[in-house]
N, C-alpha and C. Protein backbone atom coordinates (compact mmCIF):
# COMPACT_ATOMS: atom_id res chain seq x y z
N UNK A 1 23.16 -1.03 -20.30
CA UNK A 1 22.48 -0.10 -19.44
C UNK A 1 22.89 -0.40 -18.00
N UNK A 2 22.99 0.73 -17.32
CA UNK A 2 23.46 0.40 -16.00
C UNK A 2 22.21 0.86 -15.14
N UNK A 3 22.21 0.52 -13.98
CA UNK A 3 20.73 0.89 -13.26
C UNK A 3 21.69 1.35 -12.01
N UNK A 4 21.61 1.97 -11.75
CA UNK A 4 21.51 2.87 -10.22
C UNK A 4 20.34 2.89 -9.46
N UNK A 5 21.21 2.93 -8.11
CA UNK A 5 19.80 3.26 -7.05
C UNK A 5 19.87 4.55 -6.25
N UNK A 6 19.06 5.31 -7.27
CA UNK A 6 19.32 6.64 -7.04
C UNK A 6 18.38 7.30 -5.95
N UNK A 7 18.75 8.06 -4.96
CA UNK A 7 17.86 8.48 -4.02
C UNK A 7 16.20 9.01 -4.69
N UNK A 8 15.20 8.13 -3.69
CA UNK A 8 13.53 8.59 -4.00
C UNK A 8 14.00 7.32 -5.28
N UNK A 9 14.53 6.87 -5.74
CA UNK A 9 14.19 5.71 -6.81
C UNK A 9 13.39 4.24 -6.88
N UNK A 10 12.92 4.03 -8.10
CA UNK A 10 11.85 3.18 -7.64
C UNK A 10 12.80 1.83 -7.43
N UNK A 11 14.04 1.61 -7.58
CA UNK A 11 14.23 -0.18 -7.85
C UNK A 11 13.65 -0.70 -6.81
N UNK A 12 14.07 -0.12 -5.17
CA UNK A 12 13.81 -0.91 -4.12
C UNK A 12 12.15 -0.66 -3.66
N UNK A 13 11.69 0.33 -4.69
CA UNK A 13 10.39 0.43 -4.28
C UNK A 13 8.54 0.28 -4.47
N UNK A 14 7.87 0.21 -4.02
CA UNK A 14 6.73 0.07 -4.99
C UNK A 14 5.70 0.80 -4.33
N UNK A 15 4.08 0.90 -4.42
CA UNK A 15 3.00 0.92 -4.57
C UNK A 15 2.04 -0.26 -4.05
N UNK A 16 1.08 0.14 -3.37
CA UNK A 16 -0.05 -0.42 -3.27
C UNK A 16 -1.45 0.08 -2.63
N UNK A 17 -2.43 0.04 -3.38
CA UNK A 17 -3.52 0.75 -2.84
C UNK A 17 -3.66 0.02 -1.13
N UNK A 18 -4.02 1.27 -0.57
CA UNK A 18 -4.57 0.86 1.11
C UNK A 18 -5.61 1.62 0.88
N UNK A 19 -6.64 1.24 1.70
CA UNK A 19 -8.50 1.98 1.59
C UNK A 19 -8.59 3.05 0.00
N UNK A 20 -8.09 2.50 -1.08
CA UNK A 20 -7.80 3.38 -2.14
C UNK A 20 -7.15 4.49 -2.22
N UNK A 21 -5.96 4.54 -1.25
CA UNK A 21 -4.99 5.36 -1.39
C UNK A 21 -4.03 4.67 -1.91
N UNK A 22 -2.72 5.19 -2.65
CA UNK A 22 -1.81 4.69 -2.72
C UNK A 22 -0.69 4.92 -1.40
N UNK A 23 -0.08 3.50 -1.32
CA UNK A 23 0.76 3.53 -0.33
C UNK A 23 2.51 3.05 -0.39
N UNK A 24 3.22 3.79 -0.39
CA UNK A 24 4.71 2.99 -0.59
C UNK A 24 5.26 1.52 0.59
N UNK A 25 5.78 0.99 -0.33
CA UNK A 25 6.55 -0.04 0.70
C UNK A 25 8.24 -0.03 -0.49
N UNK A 26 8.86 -0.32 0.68
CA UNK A 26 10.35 -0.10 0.51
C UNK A 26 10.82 -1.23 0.81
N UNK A 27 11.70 -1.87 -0.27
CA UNK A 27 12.87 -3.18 0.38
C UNK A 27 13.82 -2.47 1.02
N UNK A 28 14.41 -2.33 2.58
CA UNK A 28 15.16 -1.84 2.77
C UNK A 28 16.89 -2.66 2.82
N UNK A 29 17.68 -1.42 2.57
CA UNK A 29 18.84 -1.88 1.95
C UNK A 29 20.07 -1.40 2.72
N UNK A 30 21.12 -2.52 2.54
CA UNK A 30 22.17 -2.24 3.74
C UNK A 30 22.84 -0.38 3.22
N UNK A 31 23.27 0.06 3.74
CA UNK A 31 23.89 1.42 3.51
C UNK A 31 24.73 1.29 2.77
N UNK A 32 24.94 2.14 1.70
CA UNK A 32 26.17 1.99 0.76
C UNK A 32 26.34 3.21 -0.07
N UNK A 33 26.79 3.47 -0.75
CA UNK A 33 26.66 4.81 -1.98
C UNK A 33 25.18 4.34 -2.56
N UNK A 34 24.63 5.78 -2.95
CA UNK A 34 23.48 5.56 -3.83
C UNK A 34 23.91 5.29 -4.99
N UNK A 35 25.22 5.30 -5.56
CA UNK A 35 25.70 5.24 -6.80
C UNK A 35 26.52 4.09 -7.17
N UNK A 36 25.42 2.63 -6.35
CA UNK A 36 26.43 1.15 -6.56
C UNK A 36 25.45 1.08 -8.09
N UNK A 37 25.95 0.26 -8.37
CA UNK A 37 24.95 -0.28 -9.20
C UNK A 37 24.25 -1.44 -8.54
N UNK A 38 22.89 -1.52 -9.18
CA UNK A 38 21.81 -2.58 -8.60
C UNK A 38 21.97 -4.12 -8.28
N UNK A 39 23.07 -4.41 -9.23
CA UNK A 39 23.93 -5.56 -8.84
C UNK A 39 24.74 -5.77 -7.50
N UNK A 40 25.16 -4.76 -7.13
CA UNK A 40 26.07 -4.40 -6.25
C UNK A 40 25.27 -4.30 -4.43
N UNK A 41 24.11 -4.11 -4.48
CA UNK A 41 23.32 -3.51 -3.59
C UNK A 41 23.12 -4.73 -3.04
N UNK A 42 22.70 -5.09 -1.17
CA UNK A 42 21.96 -5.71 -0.18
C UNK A 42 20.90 -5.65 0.01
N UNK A 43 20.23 -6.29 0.68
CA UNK A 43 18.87 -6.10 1.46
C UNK A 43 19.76 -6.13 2.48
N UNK A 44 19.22 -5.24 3.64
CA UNK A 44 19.75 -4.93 5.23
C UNK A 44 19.29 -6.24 5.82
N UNK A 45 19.86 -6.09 6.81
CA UNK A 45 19.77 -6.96 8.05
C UNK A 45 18.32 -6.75 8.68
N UNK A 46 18.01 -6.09 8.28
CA UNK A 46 16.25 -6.10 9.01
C UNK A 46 15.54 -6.32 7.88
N UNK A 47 15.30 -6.72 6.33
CA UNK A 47 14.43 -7.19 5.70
C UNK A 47 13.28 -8.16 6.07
N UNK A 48 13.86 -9.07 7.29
CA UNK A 48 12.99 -10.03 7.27
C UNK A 48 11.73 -9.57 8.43
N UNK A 49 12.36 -8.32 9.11
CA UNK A 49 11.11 -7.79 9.60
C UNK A 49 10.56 -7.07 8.71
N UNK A 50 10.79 -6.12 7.77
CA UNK A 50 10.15 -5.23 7.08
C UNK A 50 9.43 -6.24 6.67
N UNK A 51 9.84 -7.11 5.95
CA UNK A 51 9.11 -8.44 4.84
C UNK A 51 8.23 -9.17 5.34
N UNK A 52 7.25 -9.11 7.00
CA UNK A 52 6.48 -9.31 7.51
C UNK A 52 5.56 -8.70 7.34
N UNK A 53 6.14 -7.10 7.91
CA UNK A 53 5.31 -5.88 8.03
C UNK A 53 4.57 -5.52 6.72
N UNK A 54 5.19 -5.41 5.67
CA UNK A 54 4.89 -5.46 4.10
C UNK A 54 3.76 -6.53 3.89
N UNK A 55 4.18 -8.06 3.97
CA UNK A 55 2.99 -9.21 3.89
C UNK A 55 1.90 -9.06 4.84
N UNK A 56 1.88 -8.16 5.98
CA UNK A 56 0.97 -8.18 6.87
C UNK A 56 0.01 -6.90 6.25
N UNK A 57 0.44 -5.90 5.83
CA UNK A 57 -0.29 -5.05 5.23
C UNK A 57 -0.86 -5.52 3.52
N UNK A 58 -0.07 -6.12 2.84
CA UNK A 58 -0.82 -6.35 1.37
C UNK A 58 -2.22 -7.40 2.11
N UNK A 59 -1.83 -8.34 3.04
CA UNK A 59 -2.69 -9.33 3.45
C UNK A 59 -3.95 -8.70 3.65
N UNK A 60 -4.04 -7.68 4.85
CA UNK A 60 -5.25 -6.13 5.53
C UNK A 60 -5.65 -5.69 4.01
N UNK A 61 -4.70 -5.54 3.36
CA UNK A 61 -5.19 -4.52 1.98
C UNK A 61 -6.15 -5.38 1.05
N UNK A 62 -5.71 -6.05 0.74
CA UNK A 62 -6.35 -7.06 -0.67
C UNK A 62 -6.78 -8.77 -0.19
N UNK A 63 -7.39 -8.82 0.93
CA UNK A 63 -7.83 -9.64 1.79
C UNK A 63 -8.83 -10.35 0.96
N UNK A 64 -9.84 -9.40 1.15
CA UNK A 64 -11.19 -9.41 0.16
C UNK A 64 -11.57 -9.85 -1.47
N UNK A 65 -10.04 -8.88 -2.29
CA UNK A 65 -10.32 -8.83 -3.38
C UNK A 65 -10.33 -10.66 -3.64
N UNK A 66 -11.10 -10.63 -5.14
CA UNK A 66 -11.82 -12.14 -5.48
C UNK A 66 -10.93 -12.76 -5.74
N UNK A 67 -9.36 -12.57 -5.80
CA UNK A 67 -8.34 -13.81 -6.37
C UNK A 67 -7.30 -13.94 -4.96
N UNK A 68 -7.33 -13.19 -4.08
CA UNK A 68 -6.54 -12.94 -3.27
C UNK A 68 -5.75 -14.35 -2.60
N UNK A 69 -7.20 -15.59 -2.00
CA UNK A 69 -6.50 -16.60 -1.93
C UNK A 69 -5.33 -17.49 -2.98
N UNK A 70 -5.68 -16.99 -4.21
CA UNK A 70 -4.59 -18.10 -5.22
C UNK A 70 -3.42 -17.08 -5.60
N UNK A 71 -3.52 -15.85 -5.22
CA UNK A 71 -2.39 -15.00 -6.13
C UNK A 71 -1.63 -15.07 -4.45
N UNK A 72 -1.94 -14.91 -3.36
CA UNK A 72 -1.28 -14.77 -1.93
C UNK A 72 -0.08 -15.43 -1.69
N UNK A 73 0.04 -16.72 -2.09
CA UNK A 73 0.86 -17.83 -1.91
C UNK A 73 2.29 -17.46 -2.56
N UNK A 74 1.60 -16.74 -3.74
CA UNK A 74 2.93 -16.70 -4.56
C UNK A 74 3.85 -15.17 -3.93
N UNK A 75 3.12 -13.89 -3.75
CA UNK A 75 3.37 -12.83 -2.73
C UNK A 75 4.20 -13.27 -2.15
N UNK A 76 3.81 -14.50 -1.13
CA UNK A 76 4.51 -14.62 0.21
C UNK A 76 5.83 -15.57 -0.32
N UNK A 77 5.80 -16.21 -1.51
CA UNK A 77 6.83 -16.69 -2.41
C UNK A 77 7.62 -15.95 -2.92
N UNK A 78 7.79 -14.90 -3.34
CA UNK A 78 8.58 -13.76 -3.83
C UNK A 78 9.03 -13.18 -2.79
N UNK A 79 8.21 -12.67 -1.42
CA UNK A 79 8.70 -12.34 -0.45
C UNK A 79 9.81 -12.82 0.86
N UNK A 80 9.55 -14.26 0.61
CA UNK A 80 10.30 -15.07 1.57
C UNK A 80 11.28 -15.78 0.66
N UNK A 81 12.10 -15.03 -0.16
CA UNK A 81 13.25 -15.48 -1.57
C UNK A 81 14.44 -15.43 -0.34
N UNK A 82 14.86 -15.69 0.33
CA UNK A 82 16.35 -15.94 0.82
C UNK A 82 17.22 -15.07 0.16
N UNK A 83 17.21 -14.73 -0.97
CA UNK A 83 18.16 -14.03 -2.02
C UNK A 83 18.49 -12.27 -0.34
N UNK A 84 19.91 -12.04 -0.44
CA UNK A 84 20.23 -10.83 0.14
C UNK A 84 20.41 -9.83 -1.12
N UNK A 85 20.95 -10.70 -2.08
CA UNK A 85 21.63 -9.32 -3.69
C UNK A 85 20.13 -8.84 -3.73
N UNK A 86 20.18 -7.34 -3.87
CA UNK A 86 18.92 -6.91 -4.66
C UNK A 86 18.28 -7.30 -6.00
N UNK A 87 19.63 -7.21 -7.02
CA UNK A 87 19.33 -7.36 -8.36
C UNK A 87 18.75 -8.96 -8.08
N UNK A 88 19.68 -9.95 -7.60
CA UNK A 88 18.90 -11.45 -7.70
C UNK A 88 17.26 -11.49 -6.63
N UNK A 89 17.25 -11.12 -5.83
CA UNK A 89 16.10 -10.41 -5.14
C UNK A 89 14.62 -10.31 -5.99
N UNK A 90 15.01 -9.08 -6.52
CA UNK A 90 14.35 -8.69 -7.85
C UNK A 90 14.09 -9.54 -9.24
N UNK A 91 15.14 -10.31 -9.37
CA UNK A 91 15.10 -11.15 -10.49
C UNK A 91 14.43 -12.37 -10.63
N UNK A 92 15.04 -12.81 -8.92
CA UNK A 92 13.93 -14.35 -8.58
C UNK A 92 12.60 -13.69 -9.02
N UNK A 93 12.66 -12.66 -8.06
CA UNK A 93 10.81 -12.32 -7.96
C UNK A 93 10.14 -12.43 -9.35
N UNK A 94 10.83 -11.53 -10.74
CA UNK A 94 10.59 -11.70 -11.49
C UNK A 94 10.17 -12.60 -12.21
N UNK A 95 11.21 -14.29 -12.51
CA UNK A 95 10.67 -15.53 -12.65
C UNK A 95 9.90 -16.12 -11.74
N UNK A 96 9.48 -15.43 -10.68
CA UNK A 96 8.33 -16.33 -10.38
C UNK A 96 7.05 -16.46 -10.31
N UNK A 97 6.81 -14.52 -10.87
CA UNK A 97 5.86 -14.37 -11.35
C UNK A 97 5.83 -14.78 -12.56
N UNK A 98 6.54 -14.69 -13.58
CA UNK A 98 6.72 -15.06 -14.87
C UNK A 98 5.99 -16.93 -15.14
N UNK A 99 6.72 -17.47 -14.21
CA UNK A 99 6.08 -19.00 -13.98
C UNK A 99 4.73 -19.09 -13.63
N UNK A 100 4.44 -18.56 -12.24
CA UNK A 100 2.95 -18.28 -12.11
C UNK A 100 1.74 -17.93 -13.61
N UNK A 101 2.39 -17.18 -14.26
CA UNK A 101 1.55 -16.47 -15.46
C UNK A 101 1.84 -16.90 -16.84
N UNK A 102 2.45 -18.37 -16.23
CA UNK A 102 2.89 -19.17 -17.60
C UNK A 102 3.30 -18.31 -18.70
N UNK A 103 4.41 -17.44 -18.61
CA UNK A 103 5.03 -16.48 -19.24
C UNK A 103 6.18 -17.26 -19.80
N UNK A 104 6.30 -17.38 -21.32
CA UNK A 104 7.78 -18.27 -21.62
C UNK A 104 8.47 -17.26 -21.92
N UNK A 105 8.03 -15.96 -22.24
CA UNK A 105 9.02 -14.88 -23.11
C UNK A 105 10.64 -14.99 -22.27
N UNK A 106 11.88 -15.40 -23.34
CA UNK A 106 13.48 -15.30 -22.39
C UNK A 106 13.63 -14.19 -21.44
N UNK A 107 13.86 -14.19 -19.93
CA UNK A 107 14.61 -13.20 -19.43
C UNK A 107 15.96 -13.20 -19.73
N UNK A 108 16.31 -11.79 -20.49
CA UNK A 108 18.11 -11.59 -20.15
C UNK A 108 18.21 -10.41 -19.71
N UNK A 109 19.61 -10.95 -18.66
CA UNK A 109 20.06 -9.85 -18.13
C UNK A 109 20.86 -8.95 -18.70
N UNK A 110 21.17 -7.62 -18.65
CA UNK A 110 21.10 -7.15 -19.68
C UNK A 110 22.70 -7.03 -19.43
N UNK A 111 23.05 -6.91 -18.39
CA UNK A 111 24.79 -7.07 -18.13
C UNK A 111 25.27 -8.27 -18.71
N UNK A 112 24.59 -9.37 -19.36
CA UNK A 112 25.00 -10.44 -19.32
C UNK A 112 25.67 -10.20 -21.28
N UNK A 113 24.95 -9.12 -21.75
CA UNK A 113 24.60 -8.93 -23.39
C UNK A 113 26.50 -8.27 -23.46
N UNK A 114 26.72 -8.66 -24.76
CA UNK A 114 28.51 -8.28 -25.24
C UNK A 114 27.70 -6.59 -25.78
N UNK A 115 28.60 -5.56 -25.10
CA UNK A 115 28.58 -4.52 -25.47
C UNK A 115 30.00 -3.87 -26.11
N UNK A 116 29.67 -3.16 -27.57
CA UNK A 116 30.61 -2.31 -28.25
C UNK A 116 30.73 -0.70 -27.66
N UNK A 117 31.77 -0.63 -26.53
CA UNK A 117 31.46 0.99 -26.54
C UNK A 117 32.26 1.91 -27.49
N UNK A 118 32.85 1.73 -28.70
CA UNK A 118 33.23 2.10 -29.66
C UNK A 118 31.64 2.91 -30.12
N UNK A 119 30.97 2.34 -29.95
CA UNK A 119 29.60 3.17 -30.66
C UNK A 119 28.92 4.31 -30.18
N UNK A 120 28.61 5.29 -30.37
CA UNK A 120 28.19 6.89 -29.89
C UNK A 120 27.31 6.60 -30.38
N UNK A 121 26.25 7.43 -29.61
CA UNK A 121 24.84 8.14 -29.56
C UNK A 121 24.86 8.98 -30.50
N UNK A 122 24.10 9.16 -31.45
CA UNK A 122 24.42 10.46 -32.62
C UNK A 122 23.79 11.59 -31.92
N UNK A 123 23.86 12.92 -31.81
CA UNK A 123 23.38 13.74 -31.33
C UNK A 123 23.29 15.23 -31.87
């Protein structure tokens, strides 16, 4: 499977309630074709401001809620990943929630799997 980052697409993007609205936040990404693959893609040169602005608003947003101090740490752990590749970006983030939630299930990547393209889709 190949993943694209197709314009309005979610890879670089997400969700989060503000005063019970939903609100977008965006990893922003160096300029390139929308048609790299996700492997292929940056975080821009200004992430590490967006990646403030982002932690400064989940912080305002979910301040209150009852787990906020023990789940926060890890937020700002996923957020402050050094990683520039999106896909590794994304992937750290992934194992580190995965660790947090004492999750053993294997991550594989799926580029990493031997593919036959001799094989068709029946249709």
């Amino acid at each position: 499977m190949i993943i694209y980052n197709l314009p309005k697409g979610w890879i670089n993007r997400n969700r989060i309630l503000v005063y019970g609205k939903d609100e977008y936040f965006t990893l922003p990404l160096k300029k390139a074709s929308d048609y790299l693959h996700v492997d292929q893609r940056k975080l821009s040169d200004t992430f590490k401001t967006e990646r403030d602005r982002i932690l400064r608003r989940l912080q305002e947003s979910y301040r209150k809620a009852p787990e906020f101090n023990k789940v926060y740490p890890l937020v700002e752990t996923v957020f402050n990943n050094e990683e520039e590749n999106l896909f590794g970006f994304i992937y750290q983030s992934l194992l580190a929630v995965c660790t947090y939630l004492d999750i053993k299930t294997e991550i594989v990547v799926s580029s990493t799997l031997p593919v036959n393209h001799e094989l068709k889709v029946a249709g």
